[in-house]
N, C-alpha and C. Protein backbone atom coordinates (compact mmCIF):
# COMPACT_ATOMS: atom_id res chain seq x y z
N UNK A 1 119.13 110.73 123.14
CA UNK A 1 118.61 110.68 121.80
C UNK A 1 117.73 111.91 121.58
N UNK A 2 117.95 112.82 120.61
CA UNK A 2 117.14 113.70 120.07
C UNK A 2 116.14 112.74 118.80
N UNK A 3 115.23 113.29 118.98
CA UNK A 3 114.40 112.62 117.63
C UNK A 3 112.79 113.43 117.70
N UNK A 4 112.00 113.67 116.35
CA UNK A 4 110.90 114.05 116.44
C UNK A 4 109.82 113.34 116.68
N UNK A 5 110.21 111.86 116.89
CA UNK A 5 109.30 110.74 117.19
C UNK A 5 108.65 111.13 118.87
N UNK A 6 107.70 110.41 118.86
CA UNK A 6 107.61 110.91 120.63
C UNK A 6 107.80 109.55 121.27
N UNK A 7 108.26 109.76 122.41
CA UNK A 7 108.70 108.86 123.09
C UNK A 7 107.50 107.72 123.80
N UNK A 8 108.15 106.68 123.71
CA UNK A 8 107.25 105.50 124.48
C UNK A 8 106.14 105.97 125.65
N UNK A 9 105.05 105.22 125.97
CA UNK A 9 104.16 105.94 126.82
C UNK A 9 105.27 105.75 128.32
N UNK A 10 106.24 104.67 128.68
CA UNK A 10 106.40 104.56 129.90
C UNK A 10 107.34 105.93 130.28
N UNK A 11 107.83 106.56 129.36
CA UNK A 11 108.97 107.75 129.68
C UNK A 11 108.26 108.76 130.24
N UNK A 12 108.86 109.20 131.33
CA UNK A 12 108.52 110.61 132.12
C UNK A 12 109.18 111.87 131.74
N UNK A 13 108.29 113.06 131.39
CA UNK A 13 108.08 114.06 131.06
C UNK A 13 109.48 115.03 132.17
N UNK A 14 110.54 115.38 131.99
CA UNK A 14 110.74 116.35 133.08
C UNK A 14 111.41 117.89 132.79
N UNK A 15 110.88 118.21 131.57
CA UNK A 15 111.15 119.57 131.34
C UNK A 15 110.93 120.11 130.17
N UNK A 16 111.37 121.38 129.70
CA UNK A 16 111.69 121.84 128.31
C UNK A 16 112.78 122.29 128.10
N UNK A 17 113.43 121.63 127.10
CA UNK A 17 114.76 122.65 126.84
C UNK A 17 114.88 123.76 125.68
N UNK A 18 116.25 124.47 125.54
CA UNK A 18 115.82 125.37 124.73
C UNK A 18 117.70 125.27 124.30
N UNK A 19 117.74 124.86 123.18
CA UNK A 19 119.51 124.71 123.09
C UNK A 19 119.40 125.97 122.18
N UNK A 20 121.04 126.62 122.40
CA UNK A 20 120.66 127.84 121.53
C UNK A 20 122.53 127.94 120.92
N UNK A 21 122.75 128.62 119.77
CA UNK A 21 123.92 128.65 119.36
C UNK A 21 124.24 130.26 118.70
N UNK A 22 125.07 131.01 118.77
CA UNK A 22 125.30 131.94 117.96
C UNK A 22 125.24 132.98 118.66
N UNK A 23 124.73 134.19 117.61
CA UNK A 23 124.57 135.74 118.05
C UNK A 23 124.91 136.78 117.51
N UNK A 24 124.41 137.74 117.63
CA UNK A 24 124.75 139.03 116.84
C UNK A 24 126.42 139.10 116.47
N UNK A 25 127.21 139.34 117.62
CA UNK A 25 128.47 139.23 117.66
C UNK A 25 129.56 138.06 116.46
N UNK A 26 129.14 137.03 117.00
CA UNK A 26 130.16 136.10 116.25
C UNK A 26 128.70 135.13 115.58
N UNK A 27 127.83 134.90 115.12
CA UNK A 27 126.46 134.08 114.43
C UNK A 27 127.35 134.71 112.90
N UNK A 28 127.71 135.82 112.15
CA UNK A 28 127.63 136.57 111.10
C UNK A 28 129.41 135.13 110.50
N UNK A 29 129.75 134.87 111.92
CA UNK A 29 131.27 134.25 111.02
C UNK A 29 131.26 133.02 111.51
N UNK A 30 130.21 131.87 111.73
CA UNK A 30 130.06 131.12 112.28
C UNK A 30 129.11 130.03 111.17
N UNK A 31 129.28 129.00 110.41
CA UNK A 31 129.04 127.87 109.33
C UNK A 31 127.06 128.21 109.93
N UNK A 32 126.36 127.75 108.90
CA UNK A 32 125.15 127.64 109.28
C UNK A 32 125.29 125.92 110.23
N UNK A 33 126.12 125.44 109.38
CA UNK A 33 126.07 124.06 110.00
C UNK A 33 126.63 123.86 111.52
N UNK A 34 127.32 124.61 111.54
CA UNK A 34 128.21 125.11 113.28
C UNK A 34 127.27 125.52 114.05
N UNK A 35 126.23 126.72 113.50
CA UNK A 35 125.39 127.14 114.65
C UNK A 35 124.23 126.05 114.83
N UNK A 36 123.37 124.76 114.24
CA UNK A 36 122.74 124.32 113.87
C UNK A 36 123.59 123.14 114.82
N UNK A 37 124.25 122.98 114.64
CA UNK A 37 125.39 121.74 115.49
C UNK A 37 125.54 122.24 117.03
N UNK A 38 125.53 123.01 117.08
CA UNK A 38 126.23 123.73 118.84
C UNK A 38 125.09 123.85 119.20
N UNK A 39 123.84 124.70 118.78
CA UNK A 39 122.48 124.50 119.50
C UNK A 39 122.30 123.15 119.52
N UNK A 40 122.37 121.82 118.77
CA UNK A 40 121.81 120.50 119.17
C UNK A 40 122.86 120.41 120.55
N UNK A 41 124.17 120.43 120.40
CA UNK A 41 124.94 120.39 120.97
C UNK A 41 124.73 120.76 122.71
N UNK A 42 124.13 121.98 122.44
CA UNK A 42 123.66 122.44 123.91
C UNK A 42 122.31 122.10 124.99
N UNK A 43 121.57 121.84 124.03
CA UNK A 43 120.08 120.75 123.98
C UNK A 43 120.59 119.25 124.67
N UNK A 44 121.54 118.62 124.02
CA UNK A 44 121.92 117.59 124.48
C UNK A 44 122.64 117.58 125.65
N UNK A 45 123.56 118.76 126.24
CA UNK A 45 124.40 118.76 126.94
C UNK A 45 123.01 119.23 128.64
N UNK A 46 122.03 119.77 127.85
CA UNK A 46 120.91 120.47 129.45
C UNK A 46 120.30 118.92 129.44
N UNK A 47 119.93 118.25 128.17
CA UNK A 47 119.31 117.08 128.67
C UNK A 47 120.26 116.50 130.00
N UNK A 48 121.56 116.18 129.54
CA UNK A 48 121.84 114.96 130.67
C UNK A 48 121.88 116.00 131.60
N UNK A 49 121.98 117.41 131.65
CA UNK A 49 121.88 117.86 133.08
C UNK A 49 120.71 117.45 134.16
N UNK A 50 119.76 117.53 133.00
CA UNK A 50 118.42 117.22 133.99
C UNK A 50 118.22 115.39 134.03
N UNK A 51 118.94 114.58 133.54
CA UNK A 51 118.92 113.38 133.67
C UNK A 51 117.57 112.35 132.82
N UNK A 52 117.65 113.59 131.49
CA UNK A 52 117.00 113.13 130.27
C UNK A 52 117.67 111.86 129.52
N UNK A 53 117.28 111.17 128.91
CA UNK A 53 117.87 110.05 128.27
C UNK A 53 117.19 110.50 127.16
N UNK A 54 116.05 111.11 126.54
CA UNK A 54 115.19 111.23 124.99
C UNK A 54 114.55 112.55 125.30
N UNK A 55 114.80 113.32 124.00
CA UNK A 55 114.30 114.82 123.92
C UNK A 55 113.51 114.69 122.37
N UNK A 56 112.46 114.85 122.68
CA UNK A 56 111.31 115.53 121.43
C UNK A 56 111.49 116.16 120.94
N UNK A 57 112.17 116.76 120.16
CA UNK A 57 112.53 118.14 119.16
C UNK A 57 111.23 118.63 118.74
N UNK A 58 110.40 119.58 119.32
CA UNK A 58 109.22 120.70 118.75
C UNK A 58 109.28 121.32 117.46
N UNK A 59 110.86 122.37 117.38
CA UNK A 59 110.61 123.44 116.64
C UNK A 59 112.32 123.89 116.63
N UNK A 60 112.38 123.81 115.45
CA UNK A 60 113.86 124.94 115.14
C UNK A 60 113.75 126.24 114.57
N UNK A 61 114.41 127.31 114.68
CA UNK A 61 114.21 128.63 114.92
C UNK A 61 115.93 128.84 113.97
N UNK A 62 115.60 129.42 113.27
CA UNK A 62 117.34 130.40 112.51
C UNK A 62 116.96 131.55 112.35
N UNK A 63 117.75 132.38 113.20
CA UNK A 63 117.67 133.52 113.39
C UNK A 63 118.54 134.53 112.29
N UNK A 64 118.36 135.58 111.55
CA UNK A 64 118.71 136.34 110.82
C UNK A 64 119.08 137.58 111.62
N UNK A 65 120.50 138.36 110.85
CA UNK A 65 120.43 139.77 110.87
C UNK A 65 120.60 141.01 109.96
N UNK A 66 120.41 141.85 110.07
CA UNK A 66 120.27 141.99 108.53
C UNK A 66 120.75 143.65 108.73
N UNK A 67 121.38 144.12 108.39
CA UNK A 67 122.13 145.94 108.91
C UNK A 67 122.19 146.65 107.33
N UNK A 68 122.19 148.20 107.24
CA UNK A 68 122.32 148.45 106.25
C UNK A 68 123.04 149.44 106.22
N UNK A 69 123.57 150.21 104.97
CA UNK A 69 124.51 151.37 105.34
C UNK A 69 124.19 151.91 104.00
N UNK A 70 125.49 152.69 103.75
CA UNK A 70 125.44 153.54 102.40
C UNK A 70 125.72 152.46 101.35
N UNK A 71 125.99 151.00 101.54
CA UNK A 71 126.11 149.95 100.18
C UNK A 71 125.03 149.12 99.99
N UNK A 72 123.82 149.30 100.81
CA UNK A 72 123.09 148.87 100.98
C UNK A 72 122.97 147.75 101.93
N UNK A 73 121.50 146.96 101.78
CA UNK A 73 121.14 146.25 103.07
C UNK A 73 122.54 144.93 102.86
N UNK A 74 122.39 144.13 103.73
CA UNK A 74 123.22 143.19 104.08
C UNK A 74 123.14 142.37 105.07
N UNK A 75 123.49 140.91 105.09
CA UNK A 75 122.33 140.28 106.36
C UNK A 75 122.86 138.74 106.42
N UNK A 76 122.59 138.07 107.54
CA UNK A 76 122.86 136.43 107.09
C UNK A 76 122.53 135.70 108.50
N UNK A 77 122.43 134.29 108.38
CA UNK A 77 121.96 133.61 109.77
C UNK A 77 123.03 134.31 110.79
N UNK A 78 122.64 134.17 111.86
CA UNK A 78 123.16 134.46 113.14
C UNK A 78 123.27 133.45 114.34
N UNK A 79 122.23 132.93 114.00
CA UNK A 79 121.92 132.17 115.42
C UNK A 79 120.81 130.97 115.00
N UNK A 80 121.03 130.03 116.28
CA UNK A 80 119.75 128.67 115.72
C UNK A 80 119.40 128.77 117.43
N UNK A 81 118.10 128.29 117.46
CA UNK A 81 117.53 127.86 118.49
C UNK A 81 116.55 126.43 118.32
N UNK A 82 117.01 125.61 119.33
CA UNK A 82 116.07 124.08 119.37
C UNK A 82 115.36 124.49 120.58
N UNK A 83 114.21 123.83 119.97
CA UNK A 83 113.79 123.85 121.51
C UNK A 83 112.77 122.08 121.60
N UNK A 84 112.94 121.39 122.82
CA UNK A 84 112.54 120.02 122.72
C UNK A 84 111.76 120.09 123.83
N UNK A 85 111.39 119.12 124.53
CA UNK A 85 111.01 118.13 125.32
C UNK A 85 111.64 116.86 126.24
N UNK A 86 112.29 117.23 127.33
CA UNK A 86 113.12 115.90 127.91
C UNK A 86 112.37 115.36 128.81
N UNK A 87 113.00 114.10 128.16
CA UNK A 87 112.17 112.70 129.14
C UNK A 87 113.01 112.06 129.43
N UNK A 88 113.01 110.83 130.64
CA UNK A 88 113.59 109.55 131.12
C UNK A 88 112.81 108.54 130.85
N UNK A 89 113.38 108.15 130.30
CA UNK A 89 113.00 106.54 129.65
C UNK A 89 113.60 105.39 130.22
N UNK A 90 112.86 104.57 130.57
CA UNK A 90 113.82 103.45 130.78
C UNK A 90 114.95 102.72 130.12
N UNK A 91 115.67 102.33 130.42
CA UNK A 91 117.17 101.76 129.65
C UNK A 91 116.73 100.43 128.94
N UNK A 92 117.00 100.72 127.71
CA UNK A 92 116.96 99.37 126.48
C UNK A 92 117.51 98.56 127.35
N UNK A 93 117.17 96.91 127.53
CA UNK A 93 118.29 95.92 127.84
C UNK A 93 119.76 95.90 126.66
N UNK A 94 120.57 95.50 127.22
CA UNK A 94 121.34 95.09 126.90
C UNK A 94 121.83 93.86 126.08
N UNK A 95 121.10 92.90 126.01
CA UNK A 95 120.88 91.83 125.48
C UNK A 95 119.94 91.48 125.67
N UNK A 96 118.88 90.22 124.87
CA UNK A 96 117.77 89.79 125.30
C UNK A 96 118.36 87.97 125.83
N UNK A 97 118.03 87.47 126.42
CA UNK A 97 118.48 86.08 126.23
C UNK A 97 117.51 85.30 125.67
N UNK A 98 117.26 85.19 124.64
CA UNK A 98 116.42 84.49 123.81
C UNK A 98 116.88 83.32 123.93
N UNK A 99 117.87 82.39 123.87
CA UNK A 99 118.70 81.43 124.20
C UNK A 99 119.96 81.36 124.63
N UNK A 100 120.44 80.14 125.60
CA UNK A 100 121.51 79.67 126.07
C UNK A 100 122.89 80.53 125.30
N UNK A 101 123.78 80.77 126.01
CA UNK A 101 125.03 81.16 124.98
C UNK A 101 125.59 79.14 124.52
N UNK A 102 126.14 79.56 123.41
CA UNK A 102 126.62 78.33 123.10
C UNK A 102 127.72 77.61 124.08
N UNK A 103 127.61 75.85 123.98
CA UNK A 103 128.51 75.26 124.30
C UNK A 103 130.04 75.59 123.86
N UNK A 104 130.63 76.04 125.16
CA UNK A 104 132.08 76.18 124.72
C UNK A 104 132.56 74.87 124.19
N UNK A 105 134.44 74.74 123.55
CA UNK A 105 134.81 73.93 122.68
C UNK A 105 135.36 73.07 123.84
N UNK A 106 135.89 74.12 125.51
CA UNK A 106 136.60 73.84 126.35
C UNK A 106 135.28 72.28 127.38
N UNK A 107 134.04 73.50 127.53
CA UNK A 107 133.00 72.40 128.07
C UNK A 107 132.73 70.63 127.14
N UNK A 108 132.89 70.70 125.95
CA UNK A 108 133.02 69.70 125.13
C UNK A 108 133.87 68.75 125.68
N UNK A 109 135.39 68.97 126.00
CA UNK A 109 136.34 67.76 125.88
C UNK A 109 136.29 67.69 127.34
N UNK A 110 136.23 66.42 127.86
CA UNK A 110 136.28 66.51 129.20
C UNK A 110 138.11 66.40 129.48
């Protein structure tokens, strides 16, 4: 889970990440939403490396470039950078058993 919430006090702290997408090269032909997607994308993919289950999102970064010539200046996103916080959290249960599962129809008829 990415989220800007911070995580429960019991989750342990075990790094910083830094997801990054784009670049001079190919950032200029690449959706803002693509580079913005592939940096979460890569953020999420170092979390489970390090055996994060919840990352703090700090700060997003869109990077510009901007070149000029004889038609003048000219310029556009390039690149995104996330950068978070990964933690291990303990695992939600799965169910709570608040009560019995119901009487089957089969336990009914003897």
């Amino acid at each position: 889970m990415v989220t800007r919430l911070p995580p429960p006090s019991e989750c342990k702290f075990v790094g910083t990440l830094v997801g990054e997408q784009g670049g001079s090269f190919l950032g200029p032909f690449t959706s803002n939403k693509a580079l913005a997607q592939g940096a979460m994308n890569d953020m999420k993919n170092q979390a489970q490396g390090v055996g994060a289950n919840y990352v703090l999102l700090e700060t997003t970064t869109a990077g510009n470039t901007v070149g000029g010539g004889r038609g003048g200046l000219s310029g556009g996103q390039t690149d995104v950078t996330h950068v978070g916080n990964a933690f291990v959290c303990p695992a939600a249960p799965t169910s709570t058993p608040s009560s019995p599962p119901p009487e089957s129809q089969a336990s009914r008829n003897p």
